[in-house]
Protein backbone atom coordinates (compact mmCIF):
# COMPACT_ATOMS: atom_id res chain seq x y z
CA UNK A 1 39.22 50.48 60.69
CA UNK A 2 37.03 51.61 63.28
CA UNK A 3 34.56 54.61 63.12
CA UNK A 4 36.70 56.83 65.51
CA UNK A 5 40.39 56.16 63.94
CA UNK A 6 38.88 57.00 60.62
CA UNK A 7 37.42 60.00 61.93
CA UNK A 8 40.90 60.92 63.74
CA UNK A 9 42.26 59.86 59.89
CA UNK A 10 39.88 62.26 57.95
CA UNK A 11 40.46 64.69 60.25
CA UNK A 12 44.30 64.45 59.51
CA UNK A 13 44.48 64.17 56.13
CA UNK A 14 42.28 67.42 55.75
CA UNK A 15 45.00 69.05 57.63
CA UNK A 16 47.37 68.36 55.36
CA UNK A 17 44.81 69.18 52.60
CA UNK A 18 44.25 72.62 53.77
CA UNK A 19 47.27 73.82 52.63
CA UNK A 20 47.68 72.64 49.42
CA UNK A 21 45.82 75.37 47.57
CA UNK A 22 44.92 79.45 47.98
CA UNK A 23 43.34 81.05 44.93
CA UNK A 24 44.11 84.38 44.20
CA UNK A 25 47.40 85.76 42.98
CA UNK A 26 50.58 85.54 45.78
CA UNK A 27 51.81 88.97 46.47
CA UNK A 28 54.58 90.58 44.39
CA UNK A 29 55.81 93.80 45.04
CA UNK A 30 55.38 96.71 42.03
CA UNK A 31 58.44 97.25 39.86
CA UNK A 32 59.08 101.20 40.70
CA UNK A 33 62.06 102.77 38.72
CA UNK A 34 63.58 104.26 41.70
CA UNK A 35 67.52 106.00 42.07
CA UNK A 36 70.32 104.18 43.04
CA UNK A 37 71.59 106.57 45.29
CA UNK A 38 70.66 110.26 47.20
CA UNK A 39 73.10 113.19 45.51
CA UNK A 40 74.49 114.85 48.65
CA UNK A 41 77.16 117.00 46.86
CA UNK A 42 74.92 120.10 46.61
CA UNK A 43 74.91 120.55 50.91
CA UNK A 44 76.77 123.07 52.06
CA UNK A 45 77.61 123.70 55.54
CA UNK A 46 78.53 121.48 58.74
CA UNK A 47 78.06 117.88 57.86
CA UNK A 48 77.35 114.95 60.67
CA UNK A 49 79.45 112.06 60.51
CA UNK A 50 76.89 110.06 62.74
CA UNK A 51 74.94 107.38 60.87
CA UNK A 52 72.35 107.17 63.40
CA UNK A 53 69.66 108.01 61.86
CA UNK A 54 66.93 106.93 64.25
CA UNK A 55 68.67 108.79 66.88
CA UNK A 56 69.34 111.81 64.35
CA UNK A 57 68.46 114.60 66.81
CA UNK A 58 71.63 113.41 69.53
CA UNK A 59 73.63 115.10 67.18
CA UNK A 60 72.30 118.29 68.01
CA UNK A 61 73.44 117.86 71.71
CA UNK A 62 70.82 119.94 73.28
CA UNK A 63 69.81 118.28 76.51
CA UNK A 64 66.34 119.88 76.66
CA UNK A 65 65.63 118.63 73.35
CA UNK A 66 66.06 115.59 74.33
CA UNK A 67 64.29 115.51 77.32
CA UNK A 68 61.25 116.84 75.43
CA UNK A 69 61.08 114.07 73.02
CA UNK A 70 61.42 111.56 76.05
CA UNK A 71 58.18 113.75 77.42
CA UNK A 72 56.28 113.19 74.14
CA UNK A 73 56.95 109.75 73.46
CA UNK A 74 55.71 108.88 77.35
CA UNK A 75 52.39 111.11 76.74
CA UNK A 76 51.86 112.53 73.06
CA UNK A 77 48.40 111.24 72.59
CA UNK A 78 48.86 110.25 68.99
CA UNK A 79 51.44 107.86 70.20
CA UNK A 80 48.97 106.23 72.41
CA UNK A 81 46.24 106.25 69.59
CA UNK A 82 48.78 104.58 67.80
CA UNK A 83 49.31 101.86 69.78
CA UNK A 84 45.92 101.47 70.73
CA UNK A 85 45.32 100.34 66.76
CA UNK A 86 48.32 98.15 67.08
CA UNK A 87 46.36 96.18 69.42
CA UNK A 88 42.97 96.24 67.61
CA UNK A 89 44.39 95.19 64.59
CA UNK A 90 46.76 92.26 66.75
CA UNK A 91 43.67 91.14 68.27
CA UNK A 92 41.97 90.93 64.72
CA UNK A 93 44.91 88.63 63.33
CA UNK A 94 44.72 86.62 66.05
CA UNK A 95 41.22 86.26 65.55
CA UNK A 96 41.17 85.49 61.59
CA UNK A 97 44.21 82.86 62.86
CA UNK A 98 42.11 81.20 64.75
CA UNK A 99 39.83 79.80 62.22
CA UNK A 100 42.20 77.61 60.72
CA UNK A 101 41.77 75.18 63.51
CA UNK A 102 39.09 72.79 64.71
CA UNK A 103 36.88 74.50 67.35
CA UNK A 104 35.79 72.38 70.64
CA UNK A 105 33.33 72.86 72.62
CA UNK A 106 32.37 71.31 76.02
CA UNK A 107 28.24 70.56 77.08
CA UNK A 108 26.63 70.16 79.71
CA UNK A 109 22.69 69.77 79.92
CA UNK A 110 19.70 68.61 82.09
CA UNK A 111 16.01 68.84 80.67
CA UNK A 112 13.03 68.00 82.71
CA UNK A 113 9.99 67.83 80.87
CA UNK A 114 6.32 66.36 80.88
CA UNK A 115 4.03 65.16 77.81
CA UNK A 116 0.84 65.32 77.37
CA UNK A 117 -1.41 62.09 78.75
CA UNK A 118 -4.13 62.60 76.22
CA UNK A 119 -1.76 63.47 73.51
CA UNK A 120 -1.47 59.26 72.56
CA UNK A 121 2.28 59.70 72.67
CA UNK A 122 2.66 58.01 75.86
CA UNK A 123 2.45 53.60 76.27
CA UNK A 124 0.40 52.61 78.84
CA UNK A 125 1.53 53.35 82.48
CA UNK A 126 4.43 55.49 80.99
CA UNK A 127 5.22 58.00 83.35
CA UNK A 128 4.71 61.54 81.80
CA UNK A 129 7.44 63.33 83.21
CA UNK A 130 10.98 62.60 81.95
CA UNK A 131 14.54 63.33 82.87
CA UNK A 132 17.51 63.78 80.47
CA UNK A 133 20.89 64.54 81.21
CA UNK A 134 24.08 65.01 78.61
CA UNK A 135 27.73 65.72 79.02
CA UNK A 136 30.32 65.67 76.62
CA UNK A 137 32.44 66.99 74.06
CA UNK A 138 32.11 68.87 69.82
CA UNK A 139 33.96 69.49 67.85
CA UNK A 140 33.90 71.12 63.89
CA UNK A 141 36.65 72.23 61.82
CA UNK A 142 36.11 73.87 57.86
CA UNK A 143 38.59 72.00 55.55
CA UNK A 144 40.34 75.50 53.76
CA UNK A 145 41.00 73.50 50.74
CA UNK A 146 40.59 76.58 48.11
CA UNK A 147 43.05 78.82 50.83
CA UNK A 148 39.95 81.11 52.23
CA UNK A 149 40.89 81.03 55.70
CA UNK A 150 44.70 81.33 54.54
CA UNK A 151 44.55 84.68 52.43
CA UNK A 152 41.82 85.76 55.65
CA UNK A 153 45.21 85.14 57.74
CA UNK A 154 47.18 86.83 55.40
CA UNK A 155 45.06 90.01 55.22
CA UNK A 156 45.01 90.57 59.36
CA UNK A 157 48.49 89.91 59.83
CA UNK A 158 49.40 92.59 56.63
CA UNK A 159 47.04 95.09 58.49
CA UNK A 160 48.93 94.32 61.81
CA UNK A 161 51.93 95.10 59.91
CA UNK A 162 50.62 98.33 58.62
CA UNK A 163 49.41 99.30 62.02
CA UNK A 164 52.80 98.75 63.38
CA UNK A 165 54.54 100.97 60.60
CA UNK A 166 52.04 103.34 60.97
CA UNK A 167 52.82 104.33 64.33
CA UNK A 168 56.54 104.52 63.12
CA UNK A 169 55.28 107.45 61.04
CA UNK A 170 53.09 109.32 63.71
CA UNK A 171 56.38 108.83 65.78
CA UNK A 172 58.55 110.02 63.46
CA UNK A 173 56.34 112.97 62.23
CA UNK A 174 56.10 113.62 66.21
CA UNK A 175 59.82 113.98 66.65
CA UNK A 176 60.02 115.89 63.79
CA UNK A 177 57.40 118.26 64.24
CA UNK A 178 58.42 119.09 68.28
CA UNK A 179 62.23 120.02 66.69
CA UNK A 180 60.70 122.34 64.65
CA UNK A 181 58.67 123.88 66.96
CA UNK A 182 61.48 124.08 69.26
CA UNK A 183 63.46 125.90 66.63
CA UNK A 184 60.67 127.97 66.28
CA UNK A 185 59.96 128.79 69.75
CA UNK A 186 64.25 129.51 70.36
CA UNK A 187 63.52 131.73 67.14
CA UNK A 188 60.56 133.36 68.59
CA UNK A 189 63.09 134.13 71.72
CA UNK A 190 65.18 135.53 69.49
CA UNK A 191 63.09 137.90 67.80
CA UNK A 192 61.08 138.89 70.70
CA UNK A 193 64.89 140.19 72.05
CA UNK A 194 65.21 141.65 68.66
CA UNK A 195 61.79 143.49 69.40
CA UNK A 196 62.21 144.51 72.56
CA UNK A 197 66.01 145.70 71.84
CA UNK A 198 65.15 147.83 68.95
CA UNK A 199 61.47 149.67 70.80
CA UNK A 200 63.90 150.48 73.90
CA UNK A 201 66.24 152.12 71.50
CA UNK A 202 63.06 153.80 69.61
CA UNK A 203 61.74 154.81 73.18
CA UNK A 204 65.26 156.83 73.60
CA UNK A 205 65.18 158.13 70.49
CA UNK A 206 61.77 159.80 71.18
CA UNK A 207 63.29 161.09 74.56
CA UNK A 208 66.07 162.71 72.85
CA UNK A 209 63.50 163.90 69.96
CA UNK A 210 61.24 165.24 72.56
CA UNK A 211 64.02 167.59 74.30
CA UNK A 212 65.25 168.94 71.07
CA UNK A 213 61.60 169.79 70.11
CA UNK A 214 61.15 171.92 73.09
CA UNK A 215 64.91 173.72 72.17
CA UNK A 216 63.50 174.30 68.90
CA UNK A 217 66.16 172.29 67.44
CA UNK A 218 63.30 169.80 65.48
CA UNK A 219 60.32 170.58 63.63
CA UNK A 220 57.09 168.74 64.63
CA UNK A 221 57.43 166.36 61.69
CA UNK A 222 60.67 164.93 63.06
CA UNK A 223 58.81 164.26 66.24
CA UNK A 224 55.82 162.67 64.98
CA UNK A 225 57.65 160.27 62.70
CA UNK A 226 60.00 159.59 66.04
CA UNK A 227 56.36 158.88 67.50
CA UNK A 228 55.34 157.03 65.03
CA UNK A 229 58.73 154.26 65.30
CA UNK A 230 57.84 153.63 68.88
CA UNK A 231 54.40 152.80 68.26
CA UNK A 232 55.56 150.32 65.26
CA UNK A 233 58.31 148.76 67.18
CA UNK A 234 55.81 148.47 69.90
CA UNK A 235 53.31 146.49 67.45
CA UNK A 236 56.44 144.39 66.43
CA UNK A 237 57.09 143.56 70.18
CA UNK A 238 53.69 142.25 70.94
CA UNK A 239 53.38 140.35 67.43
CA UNK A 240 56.47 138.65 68.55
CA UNK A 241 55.19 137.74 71.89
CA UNK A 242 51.56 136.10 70.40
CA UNK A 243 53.70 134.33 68.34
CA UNK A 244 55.84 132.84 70.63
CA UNK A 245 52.86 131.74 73.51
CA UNK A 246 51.07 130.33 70.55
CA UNK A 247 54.18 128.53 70.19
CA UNK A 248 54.55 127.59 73.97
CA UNK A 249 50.73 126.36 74.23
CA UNK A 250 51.09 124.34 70.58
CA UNK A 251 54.26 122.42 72.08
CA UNK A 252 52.83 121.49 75.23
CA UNK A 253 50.27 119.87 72.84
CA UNK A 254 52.76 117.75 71.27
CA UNK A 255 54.20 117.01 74.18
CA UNK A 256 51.08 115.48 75.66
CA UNK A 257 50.60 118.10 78.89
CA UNK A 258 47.58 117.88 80.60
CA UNK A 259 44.74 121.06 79.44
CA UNK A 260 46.34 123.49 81.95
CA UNK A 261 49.46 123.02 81.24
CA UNK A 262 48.56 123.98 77.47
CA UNK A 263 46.54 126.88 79.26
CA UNK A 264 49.52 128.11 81.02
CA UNK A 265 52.87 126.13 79.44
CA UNK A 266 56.01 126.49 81.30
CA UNK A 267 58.76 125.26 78.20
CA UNK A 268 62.17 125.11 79.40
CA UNK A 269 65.13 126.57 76.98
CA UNK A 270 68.13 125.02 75.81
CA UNK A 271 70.71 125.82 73.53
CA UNK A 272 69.41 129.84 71.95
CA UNK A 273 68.89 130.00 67.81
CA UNK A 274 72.14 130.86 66.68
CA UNK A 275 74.01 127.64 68.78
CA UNK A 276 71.11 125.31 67.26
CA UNK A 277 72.09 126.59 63.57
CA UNK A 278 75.82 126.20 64.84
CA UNK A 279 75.05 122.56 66.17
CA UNK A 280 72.74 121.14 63.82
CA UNK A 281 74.62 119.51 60.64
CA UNK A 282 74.06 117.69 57.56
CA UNK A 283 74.14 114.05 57.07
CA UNK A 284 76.97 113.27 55.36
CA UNK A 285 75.63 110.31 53.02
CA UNK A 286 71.66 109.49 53.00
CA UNK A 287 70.27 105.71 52.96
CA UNK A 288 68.80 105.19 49.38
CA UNK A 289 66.79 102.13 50.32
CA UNK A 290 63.99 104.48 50.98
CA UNK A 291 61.36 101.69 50.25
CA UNK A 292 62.68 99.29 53.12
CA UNK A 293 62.94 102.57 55.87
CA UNK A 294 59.81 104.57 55.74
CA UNK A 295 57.62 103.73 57.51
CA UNK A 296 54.07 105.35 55.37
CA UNK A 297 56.08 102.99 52.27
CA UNK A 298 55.84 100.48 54.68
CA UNK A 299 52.41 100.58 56.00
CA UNK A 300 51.35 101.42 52.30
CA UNK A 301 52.62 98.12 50.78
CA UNK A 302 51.58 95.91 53.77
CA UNK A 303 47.70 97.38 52.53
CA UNK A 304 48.50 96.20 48.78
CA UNK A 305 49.26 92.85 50.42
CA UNK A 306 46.23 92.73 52.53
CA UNK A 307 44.04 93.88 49.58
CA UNK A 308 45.98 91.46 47.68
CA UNK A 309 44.80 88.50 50.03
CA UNK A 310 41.26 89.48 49.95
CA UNK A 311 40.96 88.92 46.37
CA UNK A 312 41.84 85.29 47.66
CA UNK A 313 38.83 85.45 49.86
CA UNK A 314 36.96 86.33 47.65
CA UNK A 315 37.31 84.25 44.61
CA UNK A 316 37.37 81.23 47.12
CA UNK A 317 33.61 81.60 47.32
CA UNK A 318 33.11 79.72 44.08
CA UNK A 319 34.48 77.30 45.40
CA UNK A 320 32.64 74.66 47.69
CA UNK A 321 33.38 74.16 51.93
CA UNK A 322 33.87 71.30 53.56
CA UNK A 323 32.68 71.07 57.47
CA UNK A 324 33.68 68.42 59.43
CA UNK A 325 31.84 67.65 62.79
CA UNK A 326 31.59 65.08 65.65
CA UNK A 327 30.98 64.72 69.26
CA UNK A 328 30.86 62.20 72.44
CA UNK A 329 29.23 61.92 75.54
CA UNK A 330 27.34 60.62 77.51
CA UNK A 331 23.29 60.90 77.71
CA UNK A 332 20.80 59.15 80.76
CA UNK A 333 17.38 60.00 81.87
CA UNK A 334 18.89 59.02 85.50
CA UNK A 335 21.67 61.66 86.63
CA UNK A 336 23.44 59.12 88.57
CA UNK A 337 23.93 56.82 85.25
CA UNK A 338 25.03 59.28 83.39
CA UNK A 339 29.49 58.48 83.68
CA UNK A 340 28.19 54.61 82.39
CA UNK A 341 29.80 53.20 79.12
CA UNK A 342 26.35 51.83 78.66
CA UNK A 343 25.55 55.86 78.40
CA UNK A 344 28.53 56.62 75.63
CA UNK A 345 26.87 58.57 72.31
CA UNK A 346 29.04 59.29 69.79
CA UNK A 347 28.37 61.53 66.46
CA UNK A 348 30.63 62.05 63.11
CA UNK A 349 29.68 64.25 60.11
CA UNK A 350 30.86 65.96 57.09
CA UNK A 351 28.82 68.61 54.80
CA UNK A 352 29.85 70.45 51.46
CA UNK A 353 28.33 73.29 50.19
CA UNK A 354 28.64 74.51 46.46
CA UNK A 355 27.41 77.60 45.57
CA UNK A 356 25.03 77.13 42.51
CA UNK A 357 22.96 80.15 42.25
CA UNK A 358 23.80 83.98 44.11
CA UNK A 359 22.54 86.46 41.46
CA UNK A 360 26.07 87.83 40.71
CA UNK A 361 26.82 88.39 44.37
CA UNK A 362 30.65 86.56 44.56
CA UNK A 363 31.14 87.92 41.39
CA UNK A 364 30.69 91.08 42.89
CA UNK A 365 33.15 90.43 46.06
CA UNK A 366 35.76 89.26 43.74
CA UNK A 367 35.25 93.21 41.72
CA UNK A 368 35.03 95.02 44.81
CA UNK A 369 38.31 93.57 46.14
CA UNK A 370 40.40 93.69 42.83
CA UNK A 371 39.35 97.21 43.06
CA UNK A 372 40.26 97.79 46.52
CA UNK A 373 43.64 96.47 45.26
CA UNK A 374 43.88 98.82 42.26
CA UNK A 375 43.32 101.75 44.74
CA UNK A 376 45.78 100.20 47.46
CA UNK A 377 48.36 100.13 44.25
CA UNK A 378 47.54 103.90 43.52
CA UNK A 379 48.06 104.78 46.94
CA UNK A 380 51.55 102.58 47.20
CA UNK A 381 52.91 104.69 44.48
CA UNK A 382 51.68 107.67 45.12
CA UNK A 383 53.38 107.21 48.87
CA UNK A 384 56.89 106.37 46.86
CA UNK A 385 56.58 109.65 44.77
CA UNK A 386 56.06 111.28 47.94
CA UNK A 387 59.00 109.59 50.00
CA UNK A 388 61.30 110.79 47.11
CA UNK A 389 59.68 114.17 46.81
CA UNK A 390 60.13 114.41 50.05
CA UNK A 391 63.51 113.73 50.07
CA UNK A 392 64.12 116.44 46.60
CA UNK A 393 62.60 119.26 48.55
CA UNK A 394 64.24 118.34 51.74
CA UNK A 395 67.78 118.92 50.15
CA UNK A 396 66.87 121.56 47.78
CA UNK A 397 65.13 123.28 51.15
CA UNK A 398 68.46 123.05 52.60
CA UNK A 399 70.74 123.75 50.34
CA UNK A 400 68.86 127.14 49.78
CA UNK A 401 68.41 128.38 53.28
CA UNK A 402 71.84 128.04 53.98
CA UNK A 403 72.50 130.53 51.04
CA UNK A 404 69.84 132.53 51.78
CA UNK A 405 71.56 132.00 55.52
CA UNK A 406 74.67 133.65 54.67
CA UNK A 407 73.60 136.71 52.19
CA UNK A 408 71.53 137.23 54.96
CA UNK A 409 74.81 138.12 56.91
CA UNK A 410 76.78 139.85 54.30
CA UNK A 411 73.33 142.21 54.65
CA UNK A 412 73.42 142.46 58.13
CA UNK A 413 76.91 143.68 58.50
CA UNK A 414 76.41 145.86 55.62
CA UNK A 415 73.60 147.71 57.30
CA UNK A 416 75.06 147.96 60.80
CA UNK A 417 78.07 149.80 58.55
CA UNK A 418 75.43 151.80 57.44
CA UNK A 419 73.44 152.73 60.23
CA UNK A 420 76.69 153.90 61.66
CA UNK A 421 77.65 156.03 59.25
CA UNK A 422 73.80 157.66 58.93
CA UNK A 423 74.11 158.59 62.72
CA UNK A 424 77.48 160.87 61.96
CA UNK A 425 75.88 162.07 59.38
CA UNK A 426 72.82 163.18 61.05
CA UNK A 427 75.22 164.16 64.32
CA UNK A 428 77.13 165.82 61.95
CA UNK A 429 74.32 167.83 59.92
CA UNK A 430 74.50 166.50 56.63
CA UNK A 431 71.35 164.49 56.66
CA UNK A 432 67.69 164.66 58.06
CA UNK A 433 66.98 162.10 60.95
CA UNK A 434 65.06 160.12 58.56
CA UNK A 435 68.01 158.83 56.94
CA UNK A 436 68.72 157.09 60.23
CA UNK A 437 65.46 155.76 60.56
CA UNK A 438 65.61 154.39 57.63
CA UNK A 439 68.45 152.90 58.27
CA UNK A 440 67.29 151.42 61.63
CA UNK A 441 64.30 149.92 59.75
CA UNK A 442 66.51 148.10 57.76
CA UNK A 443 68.38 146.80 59.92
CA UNK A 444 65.80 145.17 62.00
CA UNK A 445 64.62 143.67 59.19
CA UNK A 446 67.26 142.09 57.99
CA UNK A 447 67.84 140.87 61.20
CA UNK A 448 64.66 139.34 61.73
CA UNK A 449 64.79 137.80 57.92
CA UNK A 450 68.52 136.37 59.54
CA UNK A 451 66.36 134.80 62.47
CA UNK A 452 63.98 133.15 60.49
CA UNK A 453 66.62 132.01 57.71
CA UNK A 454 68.28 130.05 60.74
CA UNK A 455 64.63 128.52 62.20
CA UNK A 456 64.37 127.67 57.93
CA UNK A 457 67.40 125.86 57.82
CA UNK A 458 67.14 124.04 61.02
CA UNK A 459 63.29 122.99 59.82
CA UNK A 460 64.60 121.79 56.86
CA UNK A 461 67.52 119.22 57.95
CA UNK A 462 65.26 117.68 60.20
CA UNK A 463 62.99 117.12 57.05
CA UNK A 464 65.27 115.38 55.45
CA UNK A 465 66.54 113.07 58.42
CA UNK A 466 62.38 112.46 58.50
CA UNK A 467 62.42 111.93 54.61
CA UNK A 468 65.07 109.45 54.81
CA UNK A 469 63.19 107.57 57.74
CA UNK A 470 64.55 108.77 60.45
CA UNK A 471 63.03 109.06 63.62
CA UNK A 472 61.83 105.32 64.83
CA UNK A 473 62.13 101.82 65.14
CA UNK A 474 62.05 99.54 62.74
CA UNK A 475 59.90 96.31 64.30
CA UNK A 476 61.26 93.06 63.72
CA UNK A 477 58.21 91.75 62.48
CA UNK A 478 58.85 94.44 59.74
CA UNK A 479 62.12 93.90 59.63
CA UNK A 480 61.77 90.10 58.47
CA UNK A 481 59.38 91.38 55.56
């Protein structure tokens, strides 16, 4: 056999070799007692028949909505950080993939250089300046017998993974967090109405106050405490209105607006708070496999199996590498002999290393990555409590606002009933004017409470479509894991 085919033969048959063997333990997911199914039969209220849960907010059929999310996902900037990771971490696989083959490298070189006469190195009549010129063609290639460049594979492509499911949650937390502000901002609407309604009924009030003061009908007291409403539904109006710009400037955030459109936001309006709470339903059944749909599980256990693969790394520094080399070419001291089969050079090598002697330092690698793992597990787990937490106080969330929802309107109708009947009796004489004011007060309240028990309800079914997973894509990379 000649020098070359066995070269071409070694070559092949560590290949093959490469593969054989990884140390380090292969990746198998954590045993996690989790439920079979997600208990629905405690939701009351309007359920949604549409399984679409990556889609969940069509159901809501609010055409601003919709357009916002579009907004966000073309210029949220945690989207784009997202995806700018994705592609750090794909260009980091396809680095670590890369080292499993043979490198090759093309040369080209010309030297010119002249020795010393007097330094006895030269025959007699040499000429002291000489020429050399090379072209040609290395290559090397590390045998992964012991799996090093395998698990290094392994890790990257995990992380991609993780990457990629990451940005499923900041896209899903996204959506989910611009609902709620929307809800929150219709709310906001809504109360500043509610403000604005009940200081332009306190303003008459004091009118009417006023005139019967100067008939002598009043005393002072009833005048001052009249006074004293308008300048507290007046602090109630303009607590409404920070709290709705602060609102306005937070969602142009999420939507990605440039800095002054957050200085000055212009949010359009779509369906008002109490056609949202109409709108917005229940799921009617919830996806149990939790652990295949969210995407922090997802990106959790895809850093398990990278830390998992480094323990492979590491522990394959006992063992010892293999590097194979060679090269041809071509090498003349005259240029235009250089292309000459009398010029051919040709170069084959092999070199193992074995550890002997580091002072404690692999042992150290291998620690630091089973402990990497350990904390990788911790964090798995602790991301599956919270998925099914999640998911608890998500329905329970629910389930209570909506009762909360409609006490809140037995209340309401049972103060309007009695603010009525306080005005006849204050028209009529039988009771002081702060009966009515008392009343009023009330009222508003309850009101308000009614606003907010809506914007509660509405935040907390889009929790749950987020706790179930809702809200992205599932990559088919992913997908196939």
């Amino acid at each position: 056999m000649s020098r070359s085919n066995l070269a071409l033969t070694i070559l092949a048959a560590s290949l093959v070799l490469a593969g054989c063997a990884s140390v380090g333990p292969d990746y198998q997911r954590p045993t996690l007692k989790v439920p079979e199914k997600l208990d629905v039969s405690g939701l009351q209220g309007k359920t949604s028949q549409n399984g679409d849960f990556q889609n969940w907010w069509k159901n809501i059929q609010d055409p601003v909505l919709n357009s916002l999310l579009d907004e966000a996902a073309q210029h949220n900037q945690d989207l784009v950080l997202a995806a700018a990771r994705i592609e750090e971490a794909r260009a980091t696989a396809v680095g670590a993939h890369s080292n499993r083959y043979p490198t090759v490298d093309g040369t080209l070189s010309g030297t010119k250089t002249r020795t010393s006469e007097n330094a006895g190195k030269l025959g007699a009549g040499a000429n002291p300046v000489g020429k050399d010129f090379q072209v040609g063609l290395s290559a090397s290639y590390e045998v992964d017998f012991w799996g090093k460049l395998a698990r290094a594979d392994e890790a990257a492509r995990a992380r991609l993974l993780s990457q990629e499911a990451n940005r499923g949650l900041v896209q899903s937390s996204l959506y989910a967090n611009i609902a709620q502000t929307y809800f929150s901002l219709r709310a906001y609407d809504a109360q500043v109405a509610l403000t604005e309604s009940t200081l332009k009924t306190r303003q008459e009030n004091l009118r009417l106050q006023q005139k019967r003061r100067a008939a002598g009908a009043i005393g002072e007291l009833d005048l001052h405490v009249a006074e004293s409403e308008v300048a507290a539904a007046e602090i109630s109006s303009a607590q409404s209105r920070q709290a709705l710009a602060n609102t306005e400037s937070a969602l142009a955030v999420l939507l990605g607006r440039a800095p002054d459109a957050v200085v000055k936001p212009v949010i359009a309006r779509g369906l008002s708070i109490d056609a949202l709470y109409k709108q917005v339903g229940m799921p009617a059944d919830l996806p149990s496999d939790l652990l295949n749909r969210r995407p922090d599980i997802l990106a959790a256990e895809q850093n398990l199996v990278a830390a998992n693969a480094d323990i492979g790394q590491a522990k394959s520094q006992y063992f010892p590498s293999v590097k194979l080399t060679t090269g041809a070419g071509y090498e003349s001291k005259v240029f235009q002999d250089l292309i000459n089969p009398s010029s051919l050079l040709w170069n084959l090598g092999a070199s193992l290393a074995q550890p002997i002697f580091r002072a404690g330092a692999i042992g150290a690698l291998v620690s630091g990555a089973e402990a990497r793992k350990n904390q990788a597990l911790a964090q798995y787990v602790q991301t599956v409590q919270g998925a099914f937490r999640d998911v608890h106080d998500a329905l329970n969330n629910s389930v209570t606002n909506e009762q909360i929802y409609v006490a809140g309107e037995r209340r309401v109708a049972a103060l309007r009933d009695s603010l009525r009947l306080a005005d006849l009796r204050y028209k009529n004489g039988y009771s002081s004017y702060l009966e009515v004011l008392g009343a009023q007060r009330d009222l508003m309240q309850a009101e308000s409470t009614l606003i907010d028990s809506q914007r509660a309800r509405l935040s907390s079914v889009v929790s749950l479509y987020k706790a179930v997973g809702g809200g992205w894509v599932l990559p088919n990379t992913l997908a196939a894991k």
